[in-house]
C-alpha atoms as a PDB file:
ATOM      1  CA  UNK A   1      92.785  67.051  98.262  1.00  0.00           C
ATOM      2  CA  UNK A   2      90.012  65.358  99.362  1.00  0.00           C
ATOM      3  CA  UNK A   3      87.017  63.798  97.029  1.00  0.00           C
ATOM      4  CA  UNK A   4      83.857  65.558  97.681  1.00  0.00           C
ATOM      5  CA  UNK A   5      81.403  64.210  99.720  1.00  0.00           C
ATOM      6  CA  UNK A   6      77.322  63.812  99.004  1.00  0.00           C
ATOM      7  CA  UNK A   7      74.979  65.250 101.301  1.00  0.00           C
ATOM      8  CA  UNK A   8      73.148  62.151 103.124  1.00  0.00           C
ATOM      9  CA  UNK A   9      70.046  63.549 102.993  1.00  0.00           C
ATOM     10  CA  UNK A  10      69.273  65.715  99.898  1.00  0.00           C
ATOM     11  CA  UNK A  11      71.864  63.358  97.376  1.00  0.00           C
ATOM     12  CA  UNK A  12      73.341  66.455  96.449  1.00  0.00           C
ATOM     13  CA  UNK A  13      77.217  66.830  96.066  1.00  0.00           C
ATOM     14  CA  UNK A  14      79.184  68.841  98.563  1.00  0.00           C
ATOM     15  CA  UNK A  15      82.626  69.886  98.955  1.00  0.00           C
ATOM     16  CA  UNK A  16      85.293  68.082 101.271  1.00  0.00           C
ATOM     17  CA  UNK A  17      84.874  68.825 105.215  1.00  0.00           C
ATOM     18  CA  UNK A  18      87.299  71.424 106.860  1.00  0.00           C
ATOM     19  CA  UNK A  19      86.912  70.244 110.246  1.00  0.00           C
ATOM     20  CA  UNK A  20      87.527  72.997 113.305  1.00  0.00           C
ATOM     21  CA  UNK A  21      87.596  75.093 110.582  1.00  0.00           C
ATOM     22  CA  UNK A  22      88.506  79.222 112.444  1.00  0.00           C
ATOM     23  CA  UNK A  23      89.435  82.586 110.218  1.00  0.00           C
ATOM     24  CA  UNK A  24      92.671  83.095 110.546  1.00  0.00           C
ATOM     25  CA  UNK A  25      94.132  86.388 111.926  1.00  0.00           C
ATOM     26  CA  UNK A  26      94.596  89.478 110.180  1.00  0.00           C
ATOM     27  CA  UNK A  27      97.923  89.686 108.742  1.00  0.00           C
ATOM     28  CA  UNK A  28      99.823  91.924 111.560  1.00  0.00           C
ATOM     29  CA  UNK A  29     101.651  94.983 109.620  1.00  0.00           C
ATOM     30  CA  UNK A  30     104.859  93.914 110.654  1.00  0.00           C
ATOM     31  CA  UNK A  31     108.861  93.830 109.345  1.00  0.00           C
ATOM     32  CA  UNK A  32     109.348  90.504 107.646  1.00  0.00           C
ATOM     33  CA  UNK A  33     113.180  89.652 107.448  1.00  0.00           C
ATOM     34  CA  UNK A  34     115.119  87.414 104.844  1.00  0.00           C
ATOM     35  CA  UNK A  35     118.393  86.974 103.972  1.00  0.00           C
ATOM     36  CA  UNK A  36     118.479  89.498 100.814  1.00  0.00           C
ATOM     37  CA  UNK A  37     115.751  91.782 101.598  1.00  0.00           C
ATOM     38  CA  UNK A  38     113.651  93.156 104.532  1.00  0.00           C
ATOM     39  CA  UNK A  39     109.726  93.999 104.320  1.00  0.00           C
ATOM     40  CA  UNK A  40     109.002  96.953 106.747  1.00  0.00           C
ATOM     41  CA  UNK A  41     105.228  98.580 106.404  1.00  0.00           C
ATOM     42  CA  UNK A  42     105.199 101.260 104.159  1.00  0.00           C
ATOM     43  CA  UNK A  43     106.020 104.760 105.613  1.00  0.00           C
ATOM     44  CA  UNK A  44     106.383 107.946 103.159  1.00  0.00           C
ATOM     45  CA  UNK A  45     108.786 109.656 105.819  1.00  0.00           C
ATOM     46  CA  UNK A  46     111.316 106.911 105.459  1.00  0.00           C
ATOM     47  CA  UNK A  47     110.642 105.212 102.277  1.00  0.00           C
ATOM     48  CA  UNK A  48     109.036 107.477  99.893  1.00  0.00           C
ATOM     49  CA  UNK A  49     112.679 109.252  98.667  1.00  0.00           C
ATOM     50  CA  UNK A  50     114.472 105.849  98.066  1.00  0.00           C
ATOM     51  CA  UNK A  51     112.064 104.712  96.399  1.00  0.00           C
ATOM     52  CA  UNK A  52     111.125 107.829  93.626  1.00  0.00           C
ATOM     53  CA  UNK A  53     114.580 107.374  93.574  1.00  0.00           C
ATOM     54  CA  UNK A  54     114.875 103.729  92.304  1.00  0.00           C
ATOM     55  CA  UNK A  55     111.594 104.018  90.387  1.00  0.00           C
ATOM     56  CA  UNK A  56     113.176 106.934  88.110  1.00  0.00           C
ATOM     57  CA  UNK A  57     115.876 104.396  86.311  1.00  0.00           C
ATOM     58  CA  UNK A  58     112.308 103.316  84.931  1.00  0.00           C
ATOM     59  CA  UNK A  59     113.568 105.854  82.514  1.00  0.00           C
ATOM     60  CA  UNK A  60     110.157 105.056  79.946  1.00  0.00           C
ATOM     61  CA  UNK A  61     108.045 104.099  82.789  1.00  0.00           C
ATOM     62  CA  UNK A  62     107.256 100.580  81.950  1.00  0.00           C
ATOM     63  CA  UNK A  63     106.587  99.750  85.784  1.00  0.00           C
ATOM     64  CA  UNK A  64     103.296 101.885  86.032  1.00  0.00           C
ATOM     65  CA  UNK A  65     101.841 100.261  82.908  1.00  0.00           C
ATOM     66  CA  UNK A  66      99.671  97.468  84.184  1.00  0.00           C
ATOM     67  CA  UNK A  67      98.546  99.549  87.616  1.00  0.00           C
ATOM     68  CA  UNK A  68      95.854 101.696  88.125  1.00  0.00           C
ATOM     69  CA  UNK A  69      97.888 104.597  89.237  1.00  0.00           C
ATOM     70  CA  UNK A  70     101.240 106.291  88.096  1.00  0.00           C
ATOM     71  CA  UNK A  71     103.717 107.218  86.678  1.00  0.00           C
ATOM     72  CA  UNK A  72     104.127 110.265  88.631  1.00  0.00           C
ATOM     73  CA  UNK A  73     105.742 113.079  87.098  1.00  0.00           C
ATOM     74  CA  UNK A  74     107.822 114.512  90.238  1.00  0.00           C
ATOM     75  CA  UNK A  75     108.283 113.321  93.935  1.00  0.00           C
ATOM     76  CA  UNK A  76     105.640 115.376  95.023  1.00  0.00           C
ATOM     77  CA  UNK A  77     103.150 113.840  93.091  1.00  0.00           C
ATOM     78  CA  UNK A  78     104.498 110.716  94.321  1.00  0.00           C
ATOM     79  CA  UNK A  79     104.745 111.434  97.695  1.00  0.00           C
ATOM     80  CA  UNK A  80     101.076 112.331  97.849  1.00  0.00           C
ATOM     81  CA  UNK A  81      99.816 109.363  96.333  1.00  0.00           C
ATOM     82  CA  UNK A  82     101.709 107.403  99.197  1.00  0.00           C
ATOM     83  CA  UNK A  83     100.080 109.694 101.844  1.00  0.00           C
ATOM     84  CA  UNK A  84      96.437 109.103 100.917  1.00  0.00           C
ATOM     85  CA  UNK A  85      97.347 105.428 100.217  1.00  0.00           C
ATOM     86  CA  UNK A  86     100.173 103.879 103.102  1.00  0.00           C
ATOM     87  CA  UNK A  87      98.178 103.496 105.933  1.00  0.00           C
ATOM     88  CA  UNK A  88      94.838 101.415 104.599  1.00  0.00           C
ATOM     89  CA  UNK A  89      94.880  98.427 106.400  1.00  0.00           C
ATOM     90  CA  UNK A  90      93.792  96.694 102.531  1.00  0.00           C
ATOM     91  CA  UNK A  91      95.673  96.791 100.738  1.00  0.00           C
ATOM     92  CA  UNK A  92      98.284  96.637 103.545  1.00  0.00           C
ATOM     93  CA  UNK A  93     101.700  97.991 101.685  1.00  0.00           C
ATOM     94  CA  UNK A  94     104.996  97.248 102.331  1.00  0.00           C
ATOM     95  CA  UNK A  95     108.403  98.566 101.107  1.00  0.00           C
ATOM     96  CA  UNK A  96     110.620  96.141  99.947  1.00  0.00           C
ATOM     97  CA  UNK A  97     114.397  96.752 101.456  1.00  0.00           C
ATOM     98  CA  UNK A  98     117.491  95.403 100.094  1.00  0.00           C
ATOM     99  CA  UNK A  99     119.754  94.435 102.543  1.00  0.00           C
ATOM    100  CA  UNK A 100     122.785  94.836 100.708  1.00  0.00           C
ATOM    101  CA  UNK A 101     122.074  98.514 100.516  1.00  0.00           C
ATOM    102  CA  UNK A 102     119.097  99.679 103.200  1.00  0.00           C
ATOM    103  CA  UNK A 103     117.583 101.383 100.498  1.00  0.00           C
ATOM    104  CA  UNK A 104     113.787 100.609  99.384  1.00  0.00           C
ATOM    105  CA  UNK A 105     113.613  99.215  96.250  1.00  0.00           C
ATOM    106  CA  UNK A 106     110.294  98.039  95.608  1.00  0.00           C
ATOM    107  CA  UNK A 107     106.742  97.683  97.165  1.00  0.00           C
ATOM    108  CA  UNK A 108     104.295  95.103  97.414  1.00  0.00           C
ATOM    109  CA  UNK A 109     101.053  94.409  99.477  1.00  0.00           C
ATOM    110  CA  UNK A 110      98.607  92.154 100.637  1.00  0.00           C
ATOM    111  CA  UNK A 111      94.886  92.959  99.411  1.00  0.00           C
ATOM    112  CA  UNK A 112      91.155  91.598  99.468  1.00  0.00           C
ATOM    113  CA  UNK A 113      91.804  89.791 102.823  1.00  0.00           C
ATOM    114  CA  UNK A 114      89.134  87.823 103.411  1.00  0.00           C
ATOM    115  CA  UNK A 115      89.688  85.942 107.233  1.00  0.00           C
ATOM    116  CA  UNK A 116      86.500  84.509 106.576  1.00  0.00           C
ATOM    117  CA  UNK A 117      87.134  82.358 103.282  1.00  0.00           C
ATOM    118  CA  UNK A 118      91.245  82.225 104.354  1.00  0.00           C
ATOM    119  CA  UNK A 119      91.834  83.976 101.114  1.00  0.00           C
ATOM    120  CA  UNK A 120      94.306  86.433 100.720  1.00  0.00           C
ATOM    121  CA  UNK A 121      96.002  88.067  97.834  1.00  0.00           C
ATOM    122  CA  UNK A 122      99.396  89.685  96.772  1.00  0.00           C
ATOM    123  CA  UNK A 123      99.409  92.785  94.392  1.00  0.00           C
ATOM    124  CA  UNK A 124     100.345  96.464  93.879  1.00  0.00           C
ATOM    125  CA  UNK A 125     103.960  94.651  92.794  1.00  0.00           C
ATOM    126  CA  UNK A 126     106.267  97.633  91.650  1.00  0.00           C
ATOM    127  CA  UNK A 127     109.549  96.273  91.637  1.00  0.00           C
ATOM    128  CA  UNK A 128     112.588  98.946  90.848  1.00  0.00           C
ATOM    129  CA  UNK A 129     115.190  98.271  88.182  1.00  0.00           C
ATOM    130  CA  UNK A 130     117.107  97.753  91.060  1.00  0.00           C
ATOM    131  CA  UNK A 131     115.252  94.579  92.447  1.00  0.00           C
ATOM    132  CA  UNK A 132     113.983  93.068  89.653  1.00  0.00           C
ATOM    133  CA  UNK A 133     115.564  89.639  88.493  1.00  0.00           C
ATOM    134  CA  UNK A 134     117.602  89.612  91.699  1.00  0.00           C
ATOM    135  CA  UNK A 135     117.544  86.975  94.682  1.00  0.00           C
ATOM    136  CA  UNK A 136     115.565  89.897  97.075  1.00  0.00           C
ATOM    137  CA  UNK A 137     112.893  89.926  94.047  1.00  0.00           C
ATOM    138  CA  UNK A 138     111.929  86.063  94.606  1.00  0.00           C
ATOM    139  CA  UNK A 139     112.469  86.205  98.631  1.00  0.00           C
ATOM    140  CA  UNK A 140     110.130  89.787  99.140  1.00  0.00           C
ATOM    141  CA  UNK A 141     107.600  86.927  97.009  1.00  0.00           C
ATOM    142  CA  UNK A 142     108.205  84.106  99.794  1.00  0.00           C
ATOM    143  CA  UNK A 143     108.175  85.901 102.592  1.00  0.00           C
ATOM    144  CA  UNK A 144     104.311  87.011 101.937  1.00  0.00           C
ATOM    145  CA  UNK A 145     103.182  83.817 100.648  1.00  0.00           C
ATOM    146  CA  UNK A 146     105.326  82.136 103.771  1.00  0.00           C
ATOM    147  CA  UNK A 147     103.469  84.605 106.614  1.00  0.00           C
ATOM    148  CA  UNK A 148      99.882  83.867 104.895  1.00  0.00           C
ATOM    149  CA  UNK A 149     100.319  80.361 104.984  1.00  0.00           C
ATOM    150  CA  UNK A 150     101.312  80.234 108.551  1.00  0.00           C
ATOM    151  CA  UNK A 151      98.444  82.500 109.739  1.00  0.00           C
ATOM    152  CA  UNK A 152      96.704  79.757 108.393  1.00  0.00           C
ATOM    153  CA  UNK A 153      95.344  81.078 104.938  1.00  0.00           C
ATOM    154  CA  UNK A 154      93.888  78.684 103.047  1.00  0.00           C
ATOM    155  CA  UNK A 155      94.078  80.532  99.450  1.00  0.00           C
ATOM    156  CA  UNK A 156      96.936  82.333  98.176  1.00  0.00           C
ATOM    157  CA  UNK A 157      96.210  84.643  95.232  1.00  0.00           C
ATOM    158  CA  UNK A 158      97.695  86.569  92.483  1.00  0.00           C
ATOM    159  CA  UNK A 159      95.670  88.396  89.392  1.00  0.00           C
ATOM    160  CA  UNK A 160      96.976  90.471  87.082  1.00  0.00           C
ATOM    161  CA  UNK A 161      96.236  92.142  83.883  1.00  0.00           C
ATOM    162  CA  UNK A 162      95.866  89.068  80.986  1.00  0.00           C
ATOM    163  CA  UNK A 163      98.189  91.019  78.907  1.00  0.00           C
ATOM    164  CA  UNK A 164     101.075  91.431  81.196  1.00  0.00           C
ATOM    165  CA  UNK A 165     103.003  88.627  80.664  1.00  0.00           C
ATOM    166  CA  UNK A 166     105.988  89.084  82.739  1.00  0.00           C
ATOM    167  CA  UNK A 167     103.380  89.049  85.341  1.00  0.00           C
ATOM    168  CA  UNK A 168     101.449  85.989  84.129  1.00  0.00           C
ATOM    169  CA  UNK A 169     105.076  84.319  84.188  1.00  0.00           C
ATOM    170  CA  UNK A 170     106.584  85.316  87.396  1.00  0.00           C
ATOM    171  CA  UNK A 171     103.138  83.822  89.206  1.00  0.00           C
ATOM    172  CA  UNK A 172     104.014  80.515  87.329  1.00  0.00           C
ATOM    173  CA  UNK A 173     107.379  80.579  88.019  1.00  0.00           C
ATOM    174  CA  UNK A 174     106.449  81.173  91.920  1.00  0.00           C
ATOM    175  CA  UNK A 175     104.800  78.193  91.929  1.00  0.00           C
ATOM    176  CA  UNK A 176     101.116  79.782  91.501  1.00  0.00           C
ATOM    177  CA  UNK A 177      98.593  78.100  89.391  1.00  0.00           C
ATOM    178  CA  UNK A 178      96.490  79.364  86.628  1.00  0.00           C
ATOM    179  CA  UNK A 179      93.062  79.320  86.889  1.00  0.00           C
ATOM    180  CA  UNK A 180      91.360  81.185  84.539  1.00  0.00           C
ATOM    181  CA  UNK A 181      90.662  84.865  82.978  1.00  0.00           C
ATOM    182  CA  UNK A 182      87.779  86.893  83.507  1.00  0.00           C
ATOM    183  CA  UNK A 183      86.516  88.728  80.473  1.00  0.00           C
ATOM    184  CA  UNK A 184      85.871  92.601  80.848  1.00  0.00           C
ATOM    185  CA  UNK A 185      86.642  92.814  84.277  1.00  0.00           C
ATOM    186  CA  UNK A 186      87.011  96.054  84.856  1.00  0.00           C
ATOM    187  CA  UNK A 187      88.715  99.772  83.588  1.00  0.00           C
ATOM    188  CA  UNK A 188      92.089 100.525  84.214  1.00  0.00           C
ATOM    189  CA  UNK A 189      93.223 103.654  82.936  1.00  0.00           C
ATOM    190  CA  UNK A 190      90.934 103.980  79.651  1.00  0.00           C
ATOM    191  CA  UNK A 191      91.186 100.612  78.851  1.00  0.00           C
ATOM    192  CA  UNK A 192      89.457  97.451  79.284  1.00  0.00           C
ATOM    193  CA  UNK A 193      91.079  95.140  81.553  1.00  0.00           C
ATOM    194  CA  UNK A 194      90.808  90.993  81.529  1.00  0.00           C
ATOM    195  CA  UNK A 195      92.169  89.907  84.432  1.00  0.00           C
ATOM    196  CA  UNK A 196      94.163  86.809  84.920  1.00  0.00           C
ATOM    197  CA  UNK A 197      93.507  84.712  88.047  1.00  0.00           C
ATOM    198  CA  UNK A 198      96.792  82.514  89.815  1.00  0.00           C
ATOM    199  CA  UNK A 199      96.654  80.647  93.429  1.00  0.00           C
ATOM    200  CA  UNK A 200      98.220  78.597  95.808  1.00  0.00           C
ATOM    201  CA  UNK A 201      96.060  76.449  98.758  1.00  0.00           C
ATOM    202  CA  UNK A 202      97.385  75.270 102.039  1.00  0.00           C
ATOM    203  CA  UNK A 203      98.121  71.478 100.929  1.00  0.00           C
ATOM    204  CA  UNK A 204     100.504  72.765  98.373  1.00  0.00           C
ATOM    205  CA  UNK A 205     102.233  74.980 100.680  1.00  0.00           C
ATOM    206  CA  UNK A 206     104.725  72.323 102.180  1.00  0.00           C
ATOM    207  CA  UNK A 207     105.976  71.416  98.290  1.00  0.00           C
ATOM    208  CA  UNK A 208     106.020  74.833  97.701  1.00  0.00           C
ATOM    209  CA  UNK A 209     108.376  76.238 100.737  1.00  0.00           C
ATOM    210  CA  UNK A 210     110.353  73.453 100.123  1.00  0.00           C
ATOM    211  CA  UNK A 211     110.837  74.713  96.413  1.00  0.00           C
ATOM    212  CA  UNK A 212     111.410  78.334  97.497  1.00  0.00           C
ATOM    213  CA  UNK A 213     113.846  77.232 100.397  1.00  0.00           C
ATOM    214  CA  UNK A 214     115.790  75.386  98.727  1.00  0.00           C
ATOM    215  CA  UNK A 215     116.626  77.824  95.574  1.00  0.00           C
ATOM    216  CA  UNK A 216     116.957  80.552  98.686  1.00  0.00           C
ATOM    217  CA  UNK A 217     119.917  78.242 100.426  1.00  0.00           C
ATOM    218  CA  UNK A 218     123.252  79.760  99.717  1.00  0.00           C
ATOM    219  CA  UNK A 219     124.624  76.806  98.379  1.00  0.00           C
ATOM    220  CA  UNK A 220     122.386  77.419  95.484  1.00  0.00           C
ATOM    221  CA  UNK A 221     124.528  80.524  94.285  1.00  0.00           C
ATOM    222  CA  UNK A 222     128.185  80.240  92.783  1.00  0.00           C
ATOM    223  CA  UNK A 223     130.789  83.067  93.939  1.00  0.00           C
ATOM    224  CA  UNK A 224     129.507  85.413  91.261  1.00  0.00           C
ATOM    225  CA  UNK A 225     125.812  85.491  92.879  1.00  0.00           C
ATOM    226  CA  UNK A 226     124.253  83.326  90.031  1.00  0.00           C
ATOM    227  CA  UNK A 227     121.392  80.583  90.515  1.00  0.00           C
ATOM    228  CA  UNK A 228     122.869  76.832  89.832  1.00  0.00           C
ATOM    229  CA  UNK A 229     118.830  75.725  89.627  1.00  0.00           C
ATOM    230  CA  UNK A 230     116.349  77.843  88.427  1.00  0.00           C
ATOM    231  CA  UNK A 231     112.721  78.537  90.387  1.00  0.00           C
ATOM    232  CA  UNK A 232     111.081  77.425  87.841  1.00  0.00           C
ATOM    233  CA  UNK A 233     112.728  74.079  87.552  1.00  0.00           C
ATOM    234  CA  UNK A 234     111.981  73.528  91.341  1.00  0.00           C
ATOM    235  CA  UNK A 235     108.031  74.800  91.466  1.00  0.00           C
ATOM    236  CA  UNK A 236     107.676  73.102  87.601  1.00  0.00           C
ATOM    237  CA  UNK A 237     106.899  69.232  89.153  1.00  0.00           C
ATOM    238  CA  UNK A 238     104.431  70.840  91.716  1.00  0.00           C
ATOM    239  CA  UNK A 239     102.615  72.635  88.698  1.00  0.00           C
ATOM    240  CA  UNK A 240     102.423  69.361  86.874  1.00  0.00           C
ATOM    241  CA  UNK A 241     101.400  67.224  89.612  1.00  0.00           C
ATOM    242  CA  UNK A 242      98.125  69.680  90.018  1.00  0.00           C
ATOM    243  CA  UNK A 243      97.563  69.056  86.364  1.00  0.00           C
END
């Protein structure tokens, strides 16, 4: 990144120039495709049954600990919730389709877009028994962060709840820095909530597809479907090189 620069005239400090700097786009709500999994924009009438379905071998309902909403008690409840929720254009949801099976398994969005700043951030993660720790988990991840970046987002973000650690270490593992915790930052569900802030920026991007694309390549997986290098051993250099 470039050194800051001071102001010629007032000898005050300012941040490096982004020349031509122009908002990017908003993110069109449209089907990203991988090789394990398939993004489509969130739709009750298609999605909603697959997906009470996969979220009820949450048999204790760990999922819907660290989100504002849920667990829902029966589809119905469920199904509402999507209805008054799918269509908001922020957060912009998606379903998260396994390929293997056509069957949603998970959701995810983008939220507080911000064309403006180029910041954008990824939340409302629910990932099914069924997706999580699977290739389809890490490539529904990419395939956000890879559309963001090439709209031309500057700031890639990910908070979460300071106590949910499997959170805290999947953003680390993606390649997402930390950056801090803000104290009392709001009420989720009765209790107080610090919130735990991770990014990415543009100039990190390139390091950082590289990473994700090469733990994606086939050639990474043995006949039984099992990583030879791990994510984390890929996206660990770019965390130490930021420092």
């Amino acid at each position: 990144m470039a050194d800051s620069i001071t102001s010629p005239y007032l000898d005050q400090p300012l941040g490096a120039a982004v020349p031509d700097w122009q908002p990017p786009p908003y993110p069109p709500h449209e089907i990203m495709t991988g090789r394990f999994c398939r993004l489509e924009p969130l739709n009750p009438a298609r999605h909603a049954h697959s997906l009470f379905a996969a979220y009820q071998l949450d048999a204790d309902g760990r999922n819907w600990t660290y989100l504002p909403y849920g667990p829902f008690a029966d589809f119905s409840s469920y199904h509402n919730w999507l209805e008054h929720n799918y269509s908001s254009s922020d957060p912009q949801f998606y379903a998260i389709v396994d390929l293997a099976t056509e069957a949603a398994v998970g959701v995810a969005s983008y939220l507080r877009i911000t064309p403006s700043s180029g910041s954008i951030e990824v939340g409302h993660l629910n990932y099914s028994p069924l997706l999580q720790r699977t290739p389809a988990a890490t490539e529904a991840m990419y395939l956000l962060m890879q559309r963001a970046f090439a709209l031309g987002y500057r700031r890639y973000e990910w908070k979460c709840n300071a106590l949910n650690a499997p959170s805290r270490a999947a953003a680390q593992r993606l390649g997402l820095s930390f950056e801090g915790v803000f104290r009392q930052a709001t009420v989720s569900k009765g209790h107080n909530r610090d919130t735990a802030w991770y990014a990415a920026i543009d100039q990190e991007w390139p390091a950082l597809n590289a990473a994700f694309q090469q733990w994606l390549n086939p050639a990474n997986f043995d006949a039984q479907g099992r990583q030879c290098i791990t994510l984390s051993a890929l996206t660990a250099p770019i965390l130490y090189q930021r420092g």
